[in-house]
Protein backbone atom coordinates (compact mmCIF):
# COMPACT_ATOMS: atom_id res chain seq x y z
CA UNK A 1 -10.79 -19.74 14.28
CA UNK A 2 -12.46 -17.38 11.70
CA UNK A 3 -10.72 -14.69 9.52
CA UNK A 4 -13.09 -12.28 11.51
CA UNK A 5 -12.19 -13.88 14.75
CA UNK A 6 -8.64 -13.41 13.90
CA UNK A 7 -8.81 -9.99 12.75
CA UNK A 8 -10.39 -8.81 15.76
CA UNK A 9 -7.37 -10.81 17.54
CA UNK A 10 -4.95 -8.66 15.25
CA UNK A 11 -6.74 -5.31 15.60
CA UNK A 12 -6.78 -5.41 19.42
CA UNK A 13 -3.12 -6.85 19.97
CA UNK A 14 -2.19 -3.55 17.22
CA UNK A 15 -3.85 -1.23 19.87
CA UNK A 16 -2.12 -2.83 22.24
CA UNK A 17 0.62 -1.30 21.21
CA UNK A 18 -0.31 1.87 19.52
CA UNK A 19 -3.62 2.62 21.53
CA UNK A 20 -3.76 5.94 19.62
CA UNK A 21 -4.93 4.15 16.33
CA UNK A 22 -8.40 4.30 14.73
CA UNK A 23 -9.16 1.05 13.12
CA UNK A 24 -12.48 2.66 11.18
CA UNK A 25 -9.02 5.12 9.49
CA UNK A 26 -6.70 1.98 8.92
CA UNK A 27 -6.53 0.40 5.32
CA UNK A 28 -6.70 -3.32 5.03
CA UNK A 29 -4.77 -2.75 1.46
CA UNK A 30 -1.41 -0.08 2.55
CA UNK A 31 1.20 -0.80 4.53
CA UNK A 32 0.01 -1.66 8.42
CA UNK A 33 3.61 0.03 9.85
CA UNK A 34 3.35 3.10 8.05
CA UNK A 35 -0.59 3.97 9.35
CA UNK A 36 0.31 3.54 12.57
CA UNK A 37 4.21 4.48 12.18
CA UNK A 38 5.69 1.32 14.22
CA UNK A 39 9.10 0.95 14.43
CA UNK A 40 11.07 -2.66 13.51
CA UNK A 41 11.13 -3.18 17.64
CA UNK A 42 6.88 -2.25 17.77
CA UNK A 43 6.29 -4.79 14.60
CA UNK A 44 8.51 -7.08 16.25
CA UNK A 45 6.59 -7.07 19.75
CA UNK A 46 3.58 -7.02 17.81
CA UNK A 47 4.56 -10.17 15.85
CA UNK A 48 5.34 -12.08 19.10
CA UNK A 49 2.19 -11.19 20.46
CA UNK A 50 0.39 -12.60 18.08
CA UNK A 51 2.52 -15.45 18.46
CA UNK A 52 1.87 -16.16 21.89
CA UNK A 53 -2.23 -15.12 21.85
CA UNK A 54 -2.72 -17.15 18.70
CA UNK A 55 -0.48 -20.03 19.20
CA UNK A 56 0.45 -20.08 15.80
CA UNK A 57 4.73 -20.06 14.64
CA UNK A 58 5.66 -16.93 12.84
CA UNK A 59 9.38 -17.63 11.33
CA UNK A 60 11.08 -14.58 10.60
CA UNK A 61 11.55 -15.38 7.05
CA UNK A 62 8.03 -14.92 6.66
CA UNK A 63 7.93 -11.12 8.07
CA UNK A 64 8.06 -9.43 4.75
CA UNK A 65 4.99 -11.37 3.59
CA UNK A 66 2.94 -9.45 6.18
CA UNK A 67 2.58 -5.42 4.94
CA UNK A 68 -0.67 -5.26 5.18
CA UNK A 69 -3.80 -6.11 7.51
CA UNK A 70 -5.41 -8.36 4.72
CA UNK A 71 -1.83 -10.00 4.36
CA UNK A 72 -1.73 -10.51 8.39
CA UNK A 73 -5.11 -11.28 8.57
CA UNK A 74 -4.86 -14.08 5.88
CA UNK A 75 -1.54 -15.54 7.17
CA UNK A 76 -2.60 -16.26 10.15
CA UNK A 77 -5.82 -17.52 8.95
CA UNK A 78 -3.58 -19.91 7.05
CA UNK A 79 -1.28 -20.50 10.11
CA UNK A 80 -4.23 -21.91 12.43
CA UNK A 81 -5.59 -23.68 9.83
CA UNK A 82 -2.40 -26.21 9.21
CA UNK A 83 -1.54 -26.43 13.31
């Protein structure tokens, strides 16, 4: 799967959850929870989502390496490329 491919998995499973975001507003360099003010149980479904759509392991000790969209983005690039 592509970085593209995978961002447009990210960006829709984010407005799953907070449908009011504008992805043409959202930063792919600041913090993702801030812009779109999701709280540790929103991240948290939105991590598991992502889990489950792109059958990919997210251990928790890995959650602070993913702030931003790029950092997300990449990750999980990474993560489908070694499963």
């Amino acid at each position: 799967m592509s970085e593209t491919e995978i961002r447009a998995v990210v960006l829709a499973t984010l407005k799953s959850i907070a449908p009011e975001i504008e992805e043409a507003t959202l930063r792919t360099d600041r913090p993702l929870r801030h812009q779109v003010d999701l709280d540790s149980i929103d991240w948290l479904h939105f991590l598991t989502q992502l889990h489950e759509k792109l059958k990919v392991e997210i251990p928790e000790s890995d959650y602070a390496r993913l702030v931003t969209l790029d950092d997300v983005v990449a990750y999980l690039a990474q993560a489908c490329k070694s499963s």
